[in-house]
Protein backbone atom coordinates (compact mmCIF):
# COMPACT_ATOMS: atom_id res chain seq x y z
CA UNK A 1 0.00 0.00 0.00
CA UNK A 2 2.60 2.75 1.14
CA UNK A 3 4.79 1.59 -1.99
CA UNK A 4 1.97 2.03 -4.38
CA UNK A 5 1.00 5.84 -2.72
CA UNK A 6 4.66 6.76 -3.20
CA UNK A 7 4.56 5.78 -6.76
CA UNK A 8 1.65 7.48 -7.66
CA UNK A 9 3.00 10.43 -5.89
CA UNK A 10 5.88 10.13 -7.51
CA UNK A 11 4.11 10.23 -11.02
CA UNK A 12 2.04 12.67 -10.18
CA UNK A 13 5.05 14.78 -9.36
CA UNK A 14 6.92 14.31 -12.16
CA UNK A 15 4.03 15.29 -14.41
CA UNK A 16 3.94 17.93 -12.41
CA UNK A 17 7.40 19.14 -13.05
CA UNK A 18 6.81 18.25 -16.82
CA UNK A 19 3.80 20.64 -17.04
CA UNK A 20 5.65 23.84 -15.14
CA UNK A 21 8.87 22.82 -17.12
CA UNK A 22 6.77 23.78 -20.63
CA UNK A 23 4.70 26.07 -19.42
CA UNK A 24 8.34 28.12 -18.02
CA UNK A 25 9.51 27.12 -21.50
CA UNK A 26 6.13 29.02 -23.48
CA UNK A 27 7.31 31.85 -21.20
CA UNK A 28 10.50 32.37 -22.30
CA UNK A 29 9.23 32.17 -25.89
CA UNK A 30 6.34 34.40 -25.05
CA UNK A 31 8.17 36.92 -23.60
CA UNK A 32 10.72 36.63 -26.63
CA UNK A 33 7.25 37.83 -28.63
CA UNK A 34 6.28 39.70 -25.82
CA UNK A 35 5.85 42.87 -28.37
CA UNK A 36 3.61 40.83 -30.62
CA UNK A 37 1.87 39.68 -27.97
CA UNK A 38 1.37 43.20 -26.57
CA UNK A 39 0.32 44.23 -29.89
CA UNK A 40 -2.28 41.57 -30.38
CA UNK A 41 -3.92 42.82 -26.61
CA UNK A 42 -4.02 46.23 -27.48
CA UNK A 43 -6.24 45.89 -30.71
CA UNK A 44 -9.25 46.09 -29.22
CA UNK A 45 -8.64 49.78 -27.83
CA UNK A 46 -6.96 50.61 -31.00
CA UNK A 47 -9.68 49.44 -33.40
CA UNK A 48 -12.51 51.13 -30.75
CA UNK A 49 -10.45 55.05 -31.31
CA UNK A 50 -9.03 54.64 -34.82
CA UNK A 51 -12.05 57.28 -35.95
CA UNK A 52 -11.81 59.48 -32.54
CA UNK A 53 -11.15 62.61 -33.28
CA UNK A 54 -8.31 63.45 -30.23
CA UNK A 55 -4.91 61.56 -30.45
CA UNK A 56 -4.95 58.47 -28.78
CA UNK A 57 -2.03 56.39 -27.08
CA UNK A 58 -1.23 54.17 -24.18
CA UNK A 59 1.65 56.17 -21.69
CA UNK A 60 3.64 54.36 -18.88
CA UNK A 61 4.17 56.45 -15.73
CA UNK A 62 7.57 54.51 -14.05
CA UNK A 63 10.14 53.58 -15.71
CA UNK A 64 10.31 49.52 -14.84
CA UNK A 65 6.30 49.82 -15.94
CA UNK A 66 6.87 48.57 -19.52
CA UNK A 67 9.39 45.89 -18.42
CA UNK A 68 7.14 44.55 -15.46
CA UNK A 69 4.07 44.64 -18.27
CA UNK A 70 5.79 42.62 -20.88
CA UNK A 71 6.19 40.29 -17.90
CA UNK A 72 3.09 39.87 -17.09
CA UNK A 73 2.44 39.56 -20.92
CA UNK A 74 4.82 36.72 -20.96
CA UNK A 75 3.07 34.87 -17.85
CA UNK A 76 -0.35 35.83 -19.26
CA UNK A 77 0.29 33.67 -22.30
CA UNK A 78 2.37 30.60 -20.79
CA UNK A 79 -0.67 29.91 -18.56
CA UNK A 80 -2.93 30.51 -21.38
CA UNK A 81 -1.03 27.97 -23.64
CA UNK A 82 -0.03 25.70 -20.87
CA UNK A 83 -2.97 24.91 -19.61
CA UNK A 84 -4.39 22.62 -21.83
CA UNK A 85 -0.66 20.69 -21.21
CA UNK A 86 -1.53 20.11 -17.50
CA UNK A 87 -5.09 19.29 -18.35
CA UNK A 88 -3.74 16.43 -20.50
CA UNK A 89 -0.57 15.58 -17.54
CA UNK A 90 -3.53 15.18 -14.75
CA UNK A 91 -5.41 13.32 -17.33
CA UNK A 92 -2.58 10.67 -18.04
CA UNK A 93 -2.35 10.71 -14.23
CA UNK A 94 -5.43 8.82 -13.56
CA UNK A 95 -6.76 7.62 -16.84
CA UNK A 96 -4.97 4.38 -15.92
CA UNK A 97 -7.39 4.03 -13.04
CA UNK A 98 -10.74 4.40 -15.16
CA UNK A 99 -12.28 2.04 -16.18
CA UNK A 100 -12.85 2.33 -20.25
CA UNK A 101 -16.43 3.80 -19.93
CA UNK A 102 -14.93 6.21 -17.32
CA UNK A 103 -12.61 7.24 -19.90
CA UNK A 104 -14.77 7.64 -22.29
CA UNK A 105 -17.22 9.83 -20.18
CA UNK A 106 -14.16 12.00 -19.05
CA UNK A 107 -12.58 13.01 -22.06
CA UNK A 108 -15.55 15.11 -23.57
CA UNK A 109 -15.19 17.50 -20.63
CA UNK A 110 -11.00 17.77 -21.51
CA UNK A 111 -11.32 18.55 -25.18
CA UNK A 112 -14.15 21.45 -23.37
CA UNK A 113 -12.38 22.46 -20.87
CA UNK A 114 -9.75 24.76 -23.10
CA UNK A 115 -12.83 25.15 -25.92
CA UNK A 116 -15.31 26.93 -23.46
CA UNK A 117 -11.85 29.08 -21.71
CA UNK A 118 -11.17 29.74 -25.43
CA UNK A 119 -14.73 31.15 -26.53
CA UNK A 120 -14.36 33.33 -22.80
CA UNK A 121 -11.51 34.83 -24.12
CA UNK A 122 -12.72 35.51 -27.76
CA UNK A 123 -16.07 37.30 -26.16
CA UNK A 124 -13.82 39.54 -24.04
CA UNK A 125 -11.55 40.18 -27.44
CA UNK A 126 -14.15 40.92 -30.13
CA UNK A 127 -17.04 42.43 -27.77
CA UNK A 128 -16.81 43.11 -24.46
CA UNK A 129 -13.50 45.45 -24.53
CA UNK A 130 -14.88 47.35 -27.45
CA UNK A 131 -18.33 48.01 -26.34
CA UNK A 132 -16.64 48.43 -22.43
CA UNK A 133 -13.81 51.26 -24.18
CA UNK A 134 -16.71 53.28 -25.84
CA UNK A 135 -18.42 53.45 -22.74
CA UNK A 136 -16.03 54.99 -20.24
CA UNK A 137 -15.16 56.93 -23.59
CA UNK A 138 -17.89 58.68 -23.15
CA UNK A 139 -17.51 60.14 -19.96
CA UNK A 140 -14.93 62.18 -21.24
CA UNK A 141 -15.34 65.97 -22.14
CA UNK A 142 -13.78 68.68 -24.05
CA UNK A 143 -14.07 71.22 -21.26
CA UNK A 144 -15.68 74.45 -22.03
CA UNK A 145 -14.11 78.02 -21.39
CA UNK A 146 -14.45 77.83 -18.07
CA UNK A 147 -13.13 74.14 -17.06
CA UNK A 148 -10.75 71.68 -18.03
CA UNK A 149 -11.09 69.08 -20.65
CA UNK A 150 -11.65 65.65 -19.18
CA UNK A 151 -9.42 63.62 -21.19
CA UNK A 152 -8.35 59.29 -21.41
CA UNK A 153 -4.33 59.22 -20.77
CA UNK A 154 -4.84 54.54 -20.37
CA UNK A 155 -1.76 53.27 -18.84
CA UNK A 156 -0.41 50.72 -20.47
CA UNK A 157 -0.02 48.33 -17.65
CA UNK A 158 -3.66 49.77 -16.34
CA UNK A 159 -5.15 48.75 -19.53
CA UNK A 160 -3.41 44.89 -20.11
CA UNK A 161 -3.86 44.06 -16.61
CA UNK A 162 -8.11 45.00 -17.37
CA UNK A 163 -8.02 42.75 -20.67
CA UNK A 164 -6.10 39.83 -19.09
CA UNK A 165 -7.94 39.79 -15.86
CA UNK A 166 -11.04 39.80 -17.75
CA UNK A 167 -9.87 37.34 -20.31
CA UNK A 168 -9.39 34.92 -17.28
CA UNK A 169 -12.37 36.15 -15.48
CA UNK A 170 -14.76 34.86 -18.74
CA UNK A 171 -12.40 31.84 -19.22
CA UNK A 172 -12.61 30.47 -16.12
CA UNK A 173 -16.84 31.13 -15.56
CA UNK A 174 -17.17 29.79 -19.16
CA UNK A 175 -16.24 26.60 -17.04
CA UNK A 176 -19.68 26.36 -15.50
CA UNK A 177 -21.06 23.90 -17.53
CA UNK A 178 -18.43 21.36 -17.41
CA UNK A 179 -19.10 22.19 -13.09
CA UNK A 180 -22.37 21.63 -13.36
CA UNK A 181 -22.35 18.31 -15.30
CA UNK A 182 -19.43 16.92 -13.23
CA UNK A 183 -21.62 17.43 -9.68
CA UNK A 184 -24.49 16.00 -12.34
CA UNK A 185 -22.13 12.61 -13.23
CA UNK A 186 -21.73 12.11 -9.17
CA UNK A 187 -24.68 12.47 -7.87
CA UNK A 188 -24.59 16.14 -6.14
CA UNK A 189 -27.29 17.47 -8.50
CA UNK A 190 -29.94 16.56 -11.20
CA UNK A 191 -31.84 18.47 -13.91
CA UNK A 192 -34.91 18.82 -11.59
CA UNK A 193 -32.42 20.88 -9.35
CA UNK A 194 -31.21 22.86 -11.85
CA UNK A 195 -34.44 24.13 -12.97
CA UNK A 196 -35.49 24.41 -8.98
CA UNK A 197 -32.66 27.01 -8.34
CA UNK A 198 -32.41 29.40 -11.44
CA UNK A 199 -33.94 32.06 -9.81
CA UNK A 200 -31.23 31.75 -7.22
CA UNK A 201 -28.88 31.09 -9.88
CA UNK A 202 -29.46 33.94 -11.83
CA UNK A 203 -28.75 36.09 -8.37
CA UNK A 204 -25.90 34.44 -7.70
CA UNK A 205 -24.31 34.96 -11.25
CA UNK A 206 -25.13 38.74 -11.28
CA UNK A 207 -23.41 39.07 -8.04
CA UNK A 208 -19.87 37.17 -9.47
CA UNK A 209 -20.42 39.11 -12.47
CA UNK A 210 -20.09 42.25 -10.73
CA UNK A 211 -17.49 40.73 -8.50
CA UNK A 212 -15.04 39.86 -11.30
CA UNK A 213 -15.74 42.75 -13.76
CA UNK A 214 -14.57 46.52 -13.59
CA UNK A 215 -18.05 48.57 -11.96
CA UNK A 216 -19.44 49.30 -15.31
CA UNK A 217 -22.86 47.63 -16.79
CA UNK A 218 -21.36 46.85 -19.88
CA UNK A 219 -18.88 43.70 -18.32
CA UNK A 220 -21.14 42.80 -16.05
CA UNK A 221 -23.97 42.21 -18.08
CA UNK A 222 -21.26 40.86 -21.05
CA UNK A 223 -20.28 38.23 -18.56
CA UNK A 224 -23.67 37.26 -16.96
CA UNK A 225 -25.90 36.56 -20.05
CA UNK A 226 -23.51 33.93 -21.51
CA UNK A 227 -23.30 32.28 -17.48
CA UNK A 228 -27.27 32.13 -17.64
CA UNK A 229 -27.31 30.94 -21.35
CA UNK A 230 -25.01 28.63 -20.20
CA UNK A 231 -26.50 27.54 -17.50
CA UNK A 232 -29.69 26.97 -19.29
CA UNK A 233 -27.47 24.90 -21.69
CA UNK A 234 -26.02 22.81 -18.60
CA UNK A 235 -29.60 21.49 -17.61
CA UNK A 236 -30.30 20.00 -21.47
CA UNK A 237 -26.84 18.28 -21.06
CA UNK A 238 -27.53 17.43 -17.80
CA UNK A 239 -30.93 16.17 -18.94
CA UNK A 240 -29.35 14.44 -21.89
CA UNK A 241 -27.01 12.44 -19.52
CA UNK A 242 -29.40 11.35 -17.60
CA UNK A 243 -31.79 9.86 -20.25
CA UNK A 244 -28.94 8.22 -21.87
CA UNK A 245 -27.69 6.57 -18.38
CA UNK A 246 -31.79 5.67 -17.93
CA UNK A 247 -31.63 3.71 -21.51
CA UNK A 248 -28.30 1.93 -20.93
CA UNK A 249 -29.82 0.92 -16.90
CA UNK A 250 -32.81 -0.37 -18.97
CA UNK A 251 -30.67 -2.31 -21.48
């Protein structure tokens, strides 16, 4: 018995070490591209002032700020890329003690895992940054005689800490089904439940939605539409799962 835990810890270990090993390696690469990278971030605000009238750009107020910020860069997109790697490490960890339908039923919910953090991400990227820049854009003014103008200076490091944070943010709530039909697969909940709680649910999501987002309406309500449409989604699966589990019982 002891000999067997210290193997397996042993294993698990050294996938362990694999995974950080790569994901240090994507770092060093990333922040080799960390420019690129930067560049890629930074479209959204670009694209969302391109027709604005007053001269845009990103400043940095310290002098390490740029340096710490490609950094971050760097680490943003090892753990972005790595993941997936340990995913696929834990995976190999304890497929050999499934048994084949246990396999089977498990590996739908790795190939999702980095698909639903992926389509997180995307929604941040193509609509919520846009639609979030144009409205704190708007609060700005061109002063009269009588005041100053009320102008956007972003800080660079201000600005790709926002997109990553909320990058993650999405990613990881984008999770919920996968949640929600693991508890399903062990018992903790059913469909029936599901529908029970939505009005609870739909609280509770509007509340981590305004937890995780900046205080403006247009992430919060970005983030919690696709959590309710996916948890809607998460009781047909859950549904689905069922029934099929019903027919083989009956078989």
């Amino acid at each position: 018995m002891g000999n067997s835990f210290t193997s397996h810890f042993v294993e698990l270990r050294s996938r362990l070490i694999k995974s950080i090993i790569f994901i240090l390696f994507i770092f060093v690469v990333s922040y080799t591209f960390a420019e690129q990278i930067y560049n890629f971030l930074v479209e959204p605000y670009a694209n969302a002032v391109k027709d604005d009238s007053a001269s845009r750009r990103l400043i940095f107020t310290a002098l390490h700020e740029t340096f710490i910020t490609y950094l971050k860069v760097a680490f943003f997109a090892a753990i972005f890329l790595g993941s997936p790697v340990l995913l696929i490490q834990i995976y190999k960890f304890i497929a050999p003690g499934l048994y084949k339908n246990e396999k089977k039923a498990i590996l739908p919910y790795l190939i999702s895992t980095p698909i639903l953090f992926l389509l997180g991400g995307l929604l941040v990227y193509y609509l919520v940054m846009p639609l979030a820049i144009k409205f704190f854009l708007s609060f700005e003014s061109m002063g009269s005689n009588t005041s100053l103008p009320i102008q956007l200076e972003a800080k660079v490091n201000e600005y790709l800490s926002l997109i990553m944070r909320l990058i993650f943010a999405f990613g990881i709530s984008f999770q919920l089904p996968i949640l929600l039909n693991l508890l399903a697969r062990i018992g903790v909940i059913n469909s029936n439940y599901l529908k029970k709680t939505r009005r609870y649910v739909i609280v509770i999501i509007f509340t981590v939605a305004a937890i995780l987002t900046p205080p403006d309406p247009i992430t919060q309500i970005g983030l919690a539409i696709p959590l309710l449409l996916l948890y809607e989604l998460s009781i047909i699966t859950v549904k689905f799962t069922e029934k099929k589990d019903k027919d083989v019982e009956n078989v």
